[in-house]
C-alpha atoms as a PDB file:
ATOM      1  CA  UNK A   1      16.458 -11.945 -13.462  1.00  0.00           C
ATOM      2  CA  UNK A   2      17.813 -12.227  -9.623  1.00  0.00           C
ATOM      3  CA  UNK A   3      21.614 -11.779 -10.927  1.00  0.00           C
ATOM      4  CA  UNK A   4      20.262  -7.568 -12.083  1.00  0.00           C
ATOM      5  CA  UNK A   5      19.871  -5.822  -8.752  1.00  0.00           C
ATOM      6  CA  UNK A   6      18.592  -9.145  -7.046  1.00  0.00           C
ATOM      7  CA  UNK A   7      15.402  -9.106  -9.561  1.00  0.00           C
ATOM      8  CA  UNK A   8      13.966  -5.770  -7.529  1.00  0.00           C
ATOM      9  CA  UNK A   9      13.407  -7.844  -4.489  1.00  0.00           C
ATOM     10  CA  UNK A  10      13.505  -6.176  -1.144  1.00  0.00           C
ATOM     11  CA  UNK A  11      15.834  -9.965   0.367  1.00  0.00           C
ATOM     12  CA  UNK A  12      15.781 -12.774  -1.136  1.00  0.00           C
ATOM     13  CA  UNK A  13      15.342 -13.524  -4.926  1.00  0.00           C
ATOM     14  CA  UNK A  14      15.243 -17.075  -6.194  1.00  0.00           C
ATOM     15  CA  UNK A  15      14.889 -18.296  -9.880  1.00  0.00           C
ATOM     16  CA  UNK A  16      14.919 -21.466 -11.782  1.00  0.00           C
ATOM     17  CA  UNK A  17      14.368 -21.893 -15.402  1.00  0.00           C
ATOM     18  CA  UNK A  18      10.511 -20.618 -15.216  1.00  0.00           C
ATOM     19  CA  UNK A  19      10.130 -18.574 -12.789  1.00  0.00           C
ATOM     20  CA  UNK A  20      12.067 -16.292 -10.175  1.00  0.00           C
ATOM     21  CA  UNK A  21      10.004 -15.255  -6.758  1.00  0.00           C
ATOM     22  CA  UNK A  22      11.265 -12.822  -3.679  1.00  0.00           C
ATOM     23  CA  UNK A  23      11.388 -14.159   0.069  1.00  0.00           C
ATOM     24  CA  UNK A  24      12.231 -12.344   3.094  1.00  0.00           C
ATOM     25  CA  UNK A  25      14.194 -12.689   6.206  1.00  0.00           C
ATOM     26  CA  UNK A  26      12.556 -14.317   9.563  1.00  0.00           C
ATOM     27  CA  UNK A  27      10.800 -11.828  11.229  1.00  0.00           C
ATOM     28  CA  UNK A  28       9.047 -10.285   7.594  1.00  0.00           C
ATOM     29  CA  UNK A  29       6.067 -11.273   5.295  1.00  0.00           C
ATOM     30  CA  UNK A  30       5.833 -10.571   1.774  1.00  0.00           C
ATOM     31  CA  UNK A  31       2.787  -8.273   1.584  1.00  0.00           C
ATOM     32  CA  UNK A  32      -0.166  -9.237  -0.661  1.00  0.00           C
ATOM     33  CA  UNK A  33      -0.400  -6.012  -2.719  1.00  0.00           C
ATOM     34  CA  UNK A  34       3.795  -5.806  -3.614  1.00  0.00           C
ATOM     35  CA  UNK A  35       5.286  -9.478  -4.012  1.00  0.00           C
ATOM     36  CA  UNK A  36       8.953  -8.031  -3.924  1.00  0.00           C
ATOM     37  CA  UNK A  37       9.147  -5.756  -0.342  1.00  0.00           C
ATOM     38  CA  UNK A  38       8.783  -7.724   2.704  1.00  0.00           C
ATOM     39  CA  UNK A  39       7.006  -6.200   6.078  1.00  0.00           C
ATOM     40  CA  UNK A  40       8.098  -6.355   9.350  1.00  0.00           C
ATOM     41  CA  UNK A  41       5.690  -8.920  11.029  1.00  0.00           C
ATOM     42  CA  UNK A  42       4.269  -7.652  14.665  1.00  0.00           C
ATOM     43  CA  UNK A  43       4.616 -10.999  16.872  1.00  0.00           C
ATOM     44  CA  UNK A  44       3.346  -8.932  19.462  1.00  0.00           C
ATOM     45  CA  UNK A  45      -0.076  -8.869  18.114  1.00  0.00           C
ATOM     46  CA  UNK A  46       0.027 -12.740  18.347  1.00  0.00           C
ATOM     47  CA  UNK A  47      -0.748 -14.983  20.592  1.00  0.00           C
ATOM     48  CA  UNK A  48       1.656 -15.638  23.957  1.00  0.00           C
ATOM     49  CA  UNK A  49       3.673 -18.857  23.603  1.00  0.00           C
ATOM     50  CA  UNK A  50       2.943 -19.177  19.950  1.00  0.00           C
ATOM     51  CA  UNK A  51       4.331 -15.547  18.277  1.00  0.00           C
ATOM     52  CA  UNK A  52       6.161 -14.683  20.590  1.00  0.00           C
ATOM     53  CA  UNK A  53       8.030 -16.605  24.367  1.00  0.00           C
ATOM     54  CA  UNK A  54       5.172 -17.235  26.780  1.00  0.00           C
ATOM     55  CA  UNK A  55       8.079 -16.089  29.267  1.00  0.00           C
ATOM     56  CA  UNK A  56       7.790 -12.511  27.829  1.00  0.00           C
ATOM     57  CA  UNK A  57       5.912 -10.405  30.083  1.00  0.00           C
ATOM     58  CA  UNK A  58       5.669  -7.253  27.887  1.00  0.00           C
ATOM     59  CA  UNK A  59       6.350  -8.038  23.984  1.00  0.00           C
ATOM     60  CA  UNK A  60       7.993  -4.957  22.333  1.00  0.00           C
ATOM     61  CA  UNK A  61       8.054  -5.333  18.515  1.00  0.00           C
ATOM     62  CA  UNK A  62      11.146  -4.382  16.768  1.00  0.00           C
ATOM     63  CA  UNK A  63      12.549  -4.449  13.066  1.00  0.00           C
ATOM     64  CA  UNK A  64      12.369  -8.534  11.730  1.00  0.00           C
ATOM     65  CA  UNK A  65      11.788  -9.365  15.777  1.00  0.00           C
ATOM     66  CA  UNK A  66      10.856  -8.888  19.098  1.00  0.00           C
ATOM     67  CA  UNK A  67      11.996  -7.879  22.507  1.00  0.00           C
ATOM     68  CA  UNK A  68      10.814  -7.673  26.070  1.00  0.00           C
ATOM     69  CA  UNK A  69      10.163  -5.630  29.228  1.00  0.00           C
ATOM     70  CA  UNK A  70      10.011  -7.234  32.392  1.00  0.00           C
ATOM     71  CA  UNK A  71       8.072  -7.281  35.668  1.00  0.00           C
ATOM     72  CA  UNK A  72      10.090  -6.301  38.824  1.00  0.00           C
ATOM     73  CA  UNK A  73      12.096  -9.150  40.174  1.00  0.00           C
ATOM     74  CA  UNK A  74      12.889 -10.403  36.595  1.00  0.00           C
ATOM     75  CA  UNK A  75      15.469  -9.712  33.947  1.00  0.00           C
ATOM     76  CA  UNK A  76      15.558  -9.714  30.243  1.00  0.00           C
ATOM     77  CA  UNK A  77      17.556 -12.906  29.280  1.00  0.00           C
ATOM     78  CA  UNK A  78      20.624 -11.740  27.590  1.00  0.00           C
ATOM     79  CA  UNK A  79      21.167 -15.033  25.947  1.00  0.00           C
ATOM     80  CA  UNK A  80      18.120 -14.558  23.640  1.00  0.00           C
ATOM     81  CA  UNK A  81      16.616 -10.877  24.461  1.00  0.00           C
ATOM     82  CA  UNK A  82      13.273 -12.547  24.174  1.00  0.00           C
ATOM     83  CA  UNK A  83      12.119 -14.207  27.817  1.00  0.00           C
ATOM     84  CA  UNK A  84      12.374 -12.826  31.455  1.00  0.00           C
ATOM     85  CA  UNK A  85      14.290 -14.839  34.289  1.00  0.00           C
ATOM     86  CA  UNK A  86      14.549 -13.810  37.747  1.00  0.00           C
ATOM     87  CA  UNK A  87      12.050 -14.801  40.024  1.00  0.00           C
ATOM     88  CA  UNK A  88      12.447 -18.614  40.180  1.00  0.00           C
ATOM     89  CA  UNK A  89      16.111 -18.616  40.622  1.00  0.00           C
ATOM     90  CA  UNK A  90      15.899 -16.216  43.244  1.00  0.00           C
ATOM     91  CA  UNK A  91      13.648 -19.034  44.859  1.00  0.00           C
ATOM     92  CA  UNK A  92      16.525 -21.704  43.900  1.00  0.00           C
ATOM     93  CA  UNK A  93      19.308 -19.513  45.475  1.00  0.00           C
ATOM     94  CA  UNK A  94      16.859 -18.531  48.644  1.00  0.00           C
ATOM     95  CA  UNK A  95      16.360 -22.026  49.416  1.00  0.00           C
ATOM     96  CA  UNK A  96      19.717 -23.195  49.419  1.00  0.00           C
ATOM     97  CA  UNK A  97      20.496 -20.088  51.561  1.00  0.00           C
ATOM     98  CA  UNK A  98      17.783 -21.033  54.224  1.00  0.00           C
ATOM     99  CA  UNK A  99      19.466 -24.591  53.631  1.00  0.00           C
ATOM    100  CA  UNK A 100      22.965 -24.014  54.516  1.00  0.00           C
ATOM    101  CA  UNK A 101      21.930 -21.650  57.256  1.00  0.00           C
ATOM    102  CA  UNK A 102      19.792 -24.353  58.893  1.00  0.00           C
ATOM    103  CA  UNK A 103      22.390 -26.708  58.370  1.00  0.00           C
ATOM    104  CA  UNK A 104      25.055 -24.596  60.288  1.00  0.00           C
ATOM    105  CA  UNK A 105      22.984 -23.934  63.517  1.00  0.00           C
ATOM    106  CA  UNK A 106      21.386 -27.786  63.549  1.00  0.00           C
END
């Protein structure tokens, strides 16, 4: 019974008339040996661009996610936490730079 402390699941627990089953959150996996805790699922251990942002340069599991550490030049995206930008807006500010400077003295 989900209603009597959520039906001893770890997240989620569903029911209908039948049946009642546990989920968990993104980022966890219902392990095959205890259907009502949920794991924390390593994304790092997966494949680049498919587990995890082929823009992460170093994946760093954490708790239900991921996170990432970045080569010199880049940053961690705030926005997301999970890809590094840097290096090709540097190039996108540099040229327009070079641009306006060449413009000036022409």
């Amino acid at each position: 019974d989900c209603k009597v402390e959520n039906g001893g699941c770890q997240h989620q627990c569903t029911e209908d008339e039948r049946d009642e089953w546990c989920s968990c959150n993104d980022g966890f996996e219902i392990p095959d040996e205890d259907w009502k805790n949920c794991t924390d699922i390593n994304e790092c251990e997966g494949e680049r661009g498919e587990d995890y942002d082929e823009d992460c340069h170093i994946c760093v599991n954490t708790i239900g996610s991921y996170t990432c550490e970045c080569y010199d030049g880049y940053e961690l995206d705030s926005a997301t936490n999970q890809t590094c930008i840097g290096e090709l807006y540097l190039v996108i500010e540099y040229n327009s730079v070079v641009r306006g400077v060449q413009d000036v003295y022409n």
